[in-house]
Protein backbone atom coordinates (compact mmCIF):
# COMPACT_ATOMS: atom_id res chain seq x y z
CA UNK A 1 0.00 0.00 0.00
CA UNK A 2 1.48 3.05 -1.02
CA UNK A 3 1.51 6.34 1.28
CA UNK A 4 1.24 6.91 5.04
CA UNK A 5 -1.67 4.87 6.95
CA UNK A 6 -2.69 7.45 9.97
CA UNK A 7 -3.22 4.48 11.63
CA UNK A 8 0.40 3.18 12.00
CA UNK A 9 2.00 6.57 11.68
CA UNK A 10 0.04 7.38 15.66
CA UNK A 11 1.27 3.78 16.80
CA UNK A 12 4.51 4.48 15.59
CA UNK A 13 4.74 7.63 17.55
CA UNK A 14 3.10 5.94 20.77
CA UNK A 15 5.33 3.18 20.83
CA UNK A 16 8.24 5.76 20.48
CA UNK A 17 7.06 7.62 23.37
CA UNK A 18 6.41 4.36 25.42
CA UNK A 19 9.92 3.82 25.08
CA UNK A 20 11.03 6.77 26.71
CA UNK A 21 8.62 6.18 29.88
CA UNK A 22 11.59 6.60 32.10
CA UNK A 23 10.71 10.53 31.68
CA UNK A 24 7.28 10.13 31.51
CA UNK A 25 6.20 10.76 35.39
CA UNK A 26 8.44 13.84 35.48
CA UNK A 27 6.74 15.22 32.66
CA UNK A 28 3.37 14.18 33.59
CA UNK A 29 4.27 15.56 37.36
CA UNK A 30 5.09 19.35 35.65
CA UNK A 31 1.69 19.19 33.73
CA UNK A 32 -0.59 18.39 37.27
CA UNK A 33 1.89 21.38 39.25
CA UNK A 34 0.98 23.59 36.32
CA UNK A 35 -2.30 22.48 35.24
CA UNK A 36 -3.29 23.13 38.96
CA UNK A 37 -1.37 26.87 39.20
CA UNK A 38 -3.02 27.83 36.29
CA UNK A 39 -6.45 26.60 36.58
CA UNK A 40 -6.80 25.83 40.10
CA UNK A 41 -6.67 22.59 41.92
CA UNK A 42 -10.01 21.75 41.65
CA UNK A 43 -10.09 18.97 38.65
CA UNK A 44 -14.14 19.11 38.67
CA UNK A 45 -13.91 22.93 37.33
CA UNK A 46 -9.93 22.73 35.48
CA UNK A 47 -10.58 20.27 32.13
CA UNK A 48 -6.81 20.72 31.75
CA UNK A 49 -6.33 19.29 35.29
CA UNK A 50 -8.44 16.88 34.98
CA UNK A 51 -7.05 15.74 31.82
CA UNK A 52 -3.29 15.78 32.72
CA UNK A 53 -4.41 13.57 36.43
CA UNK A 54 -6.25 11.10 33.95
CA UNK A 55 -3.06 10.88 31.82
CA UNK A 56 -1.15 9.62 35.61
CA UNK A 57 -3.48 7.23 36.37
CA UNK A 58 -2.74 6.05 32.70
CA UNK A 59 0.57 5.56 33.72
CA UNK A 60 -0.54 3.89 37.12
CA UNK A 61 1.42 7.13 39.07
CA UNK A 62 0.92 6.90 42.83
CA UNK A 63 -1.80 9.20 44.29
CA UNK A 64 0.79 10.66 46.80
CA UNK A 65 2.38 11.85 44.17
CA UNK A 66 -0.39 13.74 41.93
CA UNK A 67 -1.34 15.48 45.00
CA UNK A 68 1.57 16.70 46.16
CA UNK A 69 2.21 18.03 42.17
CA UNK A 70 -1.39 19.59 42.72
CA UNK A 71 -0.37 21.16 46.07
CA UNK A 72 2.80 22.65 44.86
CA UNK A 73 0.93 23.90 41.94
CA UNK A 74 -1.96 25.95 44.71
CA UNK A 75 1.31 26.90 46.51
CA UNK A 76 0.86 24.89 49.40
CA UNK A 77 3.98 23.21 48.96
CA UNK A 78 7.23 24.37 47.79
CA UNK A 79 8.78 23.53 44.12
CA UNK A 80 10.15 24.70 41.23
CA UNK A 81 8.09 27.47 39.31
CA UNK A 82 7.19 26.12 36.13
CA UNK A 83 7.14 28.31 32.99
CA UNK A 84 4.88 27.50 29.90
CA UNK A 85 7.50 28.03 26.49
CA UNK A 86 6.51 27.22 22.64
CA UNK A 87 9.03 26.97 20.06
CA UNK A 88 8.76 26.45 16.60
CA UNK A 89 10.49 26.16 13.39
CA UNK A 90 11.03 23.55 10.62
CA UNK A 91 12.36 20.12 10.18
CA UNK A 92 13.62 18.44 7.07
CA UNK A 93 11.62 19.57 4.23
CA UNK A 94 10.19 22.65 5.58
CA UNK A 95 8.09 20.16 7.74
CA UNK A 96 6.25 22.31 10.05
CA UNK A 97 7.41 21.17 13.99
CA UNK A 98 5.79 22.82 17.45
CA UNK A 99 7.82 22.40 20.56
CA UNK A 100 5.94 22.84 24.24
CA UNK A 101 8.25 23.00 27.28
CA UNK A 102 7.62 24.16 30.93
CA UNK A 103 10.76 25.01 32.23
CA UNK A 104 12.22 26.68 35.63
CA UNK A 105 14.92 28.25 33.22
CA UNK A 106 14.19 29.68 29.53
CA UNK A 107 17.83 30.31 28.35
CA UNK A 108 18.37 26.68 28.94
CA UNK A 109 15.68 25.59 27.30
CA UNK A 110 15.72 27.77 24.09
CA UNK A 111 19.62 27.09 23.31
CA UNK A 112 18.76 23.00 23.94
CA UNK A 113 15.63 23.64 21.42
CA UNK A 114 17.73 25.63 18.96
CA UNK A 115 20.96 23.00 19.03
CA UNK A 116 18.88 20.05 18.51
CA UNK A 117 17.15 22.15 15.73
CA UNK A 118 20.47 22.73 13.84
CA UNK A 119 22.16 19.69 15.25
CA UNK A 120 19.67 17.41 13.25
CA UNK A 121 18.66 19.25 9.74
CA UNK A 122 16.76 21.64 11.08
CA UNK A 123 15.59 25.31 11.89
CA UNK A 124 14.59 27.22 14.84
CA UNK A 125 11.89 30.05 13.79
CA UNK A 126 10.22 33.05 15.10
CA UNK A 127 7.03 33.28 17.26
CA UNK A 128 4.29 32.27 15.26
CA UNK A 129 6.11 30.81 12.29
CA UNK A 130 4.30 27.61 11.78
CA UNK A 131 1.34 27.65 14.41
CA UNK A 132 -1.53 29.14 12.15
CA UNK A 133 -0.72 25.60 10.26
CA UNK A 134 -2.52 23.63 13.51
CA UNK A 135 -5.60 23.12 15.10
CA UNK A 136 -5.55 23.36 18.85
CA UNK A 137 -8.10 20.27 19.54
CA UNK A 138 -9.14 17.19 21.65
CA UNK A 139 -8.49 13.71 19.36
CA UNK A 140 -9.48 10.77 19.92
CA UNK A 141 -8.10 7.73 17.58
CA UNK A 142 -9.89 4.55 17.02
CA UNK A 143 -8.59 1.81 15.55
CA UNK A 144 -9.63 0.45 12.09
CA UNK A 145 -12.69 -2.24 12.12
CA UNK A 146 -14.45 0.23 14.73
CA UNK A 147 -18.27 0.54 14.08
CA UNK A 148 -17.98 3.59 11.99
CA UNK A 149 -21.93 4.71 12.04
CA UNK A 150 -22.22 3.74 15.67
CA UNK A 151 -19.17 5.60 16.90
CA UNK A 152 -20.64 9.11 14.37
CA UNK A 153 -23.96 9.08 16.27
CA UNK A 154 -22.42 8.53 20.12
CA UNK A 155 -19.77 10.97 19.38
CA UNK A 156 -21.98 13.80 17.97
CA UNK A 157 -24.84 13.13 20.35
CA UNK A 158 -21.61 13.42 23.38
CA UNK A 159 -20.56 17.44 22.14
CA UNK A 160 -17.88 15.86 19.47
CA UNK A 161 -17.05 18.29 16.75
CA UNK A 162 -16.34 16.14 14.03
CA UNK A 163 -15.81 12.53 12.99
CA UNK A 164 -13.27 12.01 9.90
CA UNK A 165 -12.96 7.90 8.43
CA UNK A 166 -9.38 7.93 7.27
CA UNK A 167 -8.53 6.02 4.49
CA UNK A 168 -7.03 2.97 6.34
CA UNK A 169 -10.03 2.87 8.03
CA UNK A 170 -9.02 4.09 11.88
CA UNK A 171 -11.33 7.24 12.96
CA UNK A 172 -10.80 10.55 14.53
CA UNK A 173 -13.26 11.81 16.91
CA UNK A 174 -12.40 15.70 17.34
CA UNK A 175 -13.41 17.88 20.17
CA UNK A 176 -13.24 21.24 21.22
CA UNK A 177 -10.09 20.96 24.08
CA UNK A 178 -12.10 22.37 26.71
CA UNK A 179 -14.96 18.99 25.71
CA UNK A 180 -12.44 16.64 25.58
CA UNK A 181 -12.56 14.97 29.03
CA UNK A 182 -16.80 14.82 28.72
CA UNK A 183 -16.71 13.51 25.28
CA UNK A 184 -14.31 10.78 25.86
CA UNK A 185 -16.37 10.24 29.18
CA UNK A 186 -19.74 9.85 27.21
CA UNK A 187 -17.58 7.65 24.21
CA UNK A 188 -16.41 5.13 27.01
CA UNK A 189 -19.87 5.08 28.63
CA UNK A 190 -21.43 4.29 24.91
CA UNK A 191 -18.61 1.46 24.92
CA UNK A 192 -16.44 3.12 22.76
CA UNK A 193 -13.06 3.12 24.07
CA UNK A 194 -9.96 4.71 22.15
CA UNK A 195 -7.22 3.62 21.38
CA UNK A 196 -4.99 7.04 22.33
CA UNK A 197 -6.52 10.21 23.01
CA UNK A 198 -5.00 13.45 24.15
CA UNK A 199 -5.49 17.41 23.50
CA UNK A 200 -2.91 18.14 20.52
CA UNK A 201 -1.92 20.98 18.09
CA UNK A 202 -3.15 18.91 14.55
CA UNK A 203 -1.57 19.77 11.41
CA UNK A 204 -3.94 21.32 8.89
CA UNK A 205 -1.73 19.99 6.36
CA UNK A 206 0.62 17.11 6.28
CA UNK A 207 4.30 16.77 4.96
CA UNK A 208 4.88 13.05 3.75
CA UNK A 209 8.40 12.18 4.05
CA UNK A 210 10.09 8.66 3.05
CA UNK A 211 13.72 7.76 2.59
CA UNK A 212 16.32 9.52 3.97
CA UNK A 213 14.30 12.33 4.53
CA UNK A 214 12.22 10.34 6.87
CA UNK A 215 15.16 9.04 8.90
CA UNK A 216 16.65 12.36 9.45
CA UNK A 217 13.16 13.94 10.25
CA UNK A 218 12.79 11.24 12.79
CA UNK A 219 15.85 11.68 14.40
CA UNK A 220 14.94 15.71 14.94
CA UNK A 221 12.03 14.91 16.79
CA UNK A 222 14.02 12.06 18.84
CA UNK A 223 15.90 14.63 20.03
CA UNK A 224 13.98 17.37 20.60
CA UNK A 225 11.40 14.67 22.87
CA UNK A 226 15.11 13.68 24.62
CA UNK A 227 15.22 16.82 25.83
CA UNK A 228 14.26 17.19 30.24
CA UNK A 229 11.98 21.01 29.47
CA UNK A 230 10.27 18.98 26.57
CA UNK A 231 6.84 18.06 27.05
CA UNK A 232 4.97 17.63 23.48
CA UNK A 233 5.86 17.92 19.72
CA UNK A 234 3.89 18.02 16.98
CA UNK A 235 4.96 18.45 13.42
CA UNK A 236 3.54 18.16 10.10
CA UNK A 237 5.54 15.46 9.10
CA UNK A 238 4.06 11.80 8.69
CA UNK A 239 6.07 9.33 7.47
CA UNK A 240 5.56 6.20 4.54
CA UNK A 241 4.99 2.88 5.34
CA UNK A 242 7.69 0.60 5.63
């Protein structure tokens, strides 16, 4: 089959991510401390809270520990001071990449975001550069063989904004990021359970890249996910299947 599937190009990124879990409660633990400072650390009334303590229990994190992230967050505890930072620029064929960070120090984090930029093909850009080329939305990926005409009706009946079929057959369930948690709530309920859902920048557009070009892209995005103030990256890029 020629071209990307959607399908294994998401798996292929999940599985590269579950890799790397040996960072994942540190990251996880600077979403609840800042989900909580900016929102508040009431989950029933902070979507982004809620999300990022359903994304530990994912991850089977201890309870002690999301609390104590969500007290040093209301400033009952003491802790580093988190800082929200987006980078962006372009990767190997003027593939469109988004980097979120929270850091406790920006110069660090800006030079490590620039050298792994330049170190691996590609470029660090201004403010704004690539953005307007995503969506900021909820997703919610099921897998292909997924009752297509069941899933469209429990989805938009739940608040759901859209439901795209892509061509090797897995479906996207989008929501407004603020909906997310209740739609995936009512999905589950309905007996629809995905696969991998999270609240994501989504490319408008997509850059296909095979070869070489894929290799190097990958590696880019490798390292920029390596780095400690890293929490997300998305890019345009999707790669063929091998």
């Amino acid at each position: 089959m020629a071209g990307h599937s959607k399908w294994a190009n998401i798996q292929h990124r999940k599985g590269r991510q579950d890799a790397k879990r040996g960072k994942v409660f540190s990251k996880l633990i600077k979403e609840v401390t800042v989900a909580a400072k900016m929102g508040g650390p009431d989950p029933t009334s902070n979507p982004r809270l809620r999300l990022a303590i359903d994304k530990c229990k994912g991850e089977s994190m201890p309870k002690d520990n999301i609390e104590n992230a969500i007290k040093r967050g209301a400033g009952l505890l003491e802790g580093a001071n988190y800082e929200e930072s987006r980078y962006e620029g372009y990767g190997i064929a003027g593939a469109a990449v988004i980097v979120d960070c929270l850091t406790d120090n920006k110069t660090r984090t800006v030079a490590d975001v620039r050298h792994a930029f330049s170190k691996y093909g590609g470029n660090l850009g201004t403010d704004g550069c690539v953005a307007f080329q995503f969506d900021h939305v909820g997703q919610l990926m099921f897998a292909p063989g997924t009752d297509e005409d069941a899933l469209m009706e429990a989805a938009l009946e739940a608040g759901a904004d859209d439901v795209v079929t892509n061509d090797d057959g897995s479906i996207e369930v989008i929501t407004d990021p603020g909906e997310f948690s209740d739609v995936k709530e009512a999905l589950e309920a309905a007996g629809f359970t995905a696969e991998i859902g999270e609240v994501i920048m989504k490319p408008q557009n997509e850059t296909e890249l095979t070869g070489d070009d894929a290799a190097k892209m990958q590696k880019l995005l490798d390292a920029l996910e390596s780095l400690d103030d890293v929490q997300e990256v998305y890019t345009s890029a999707v790669f063929d299947e091998e």
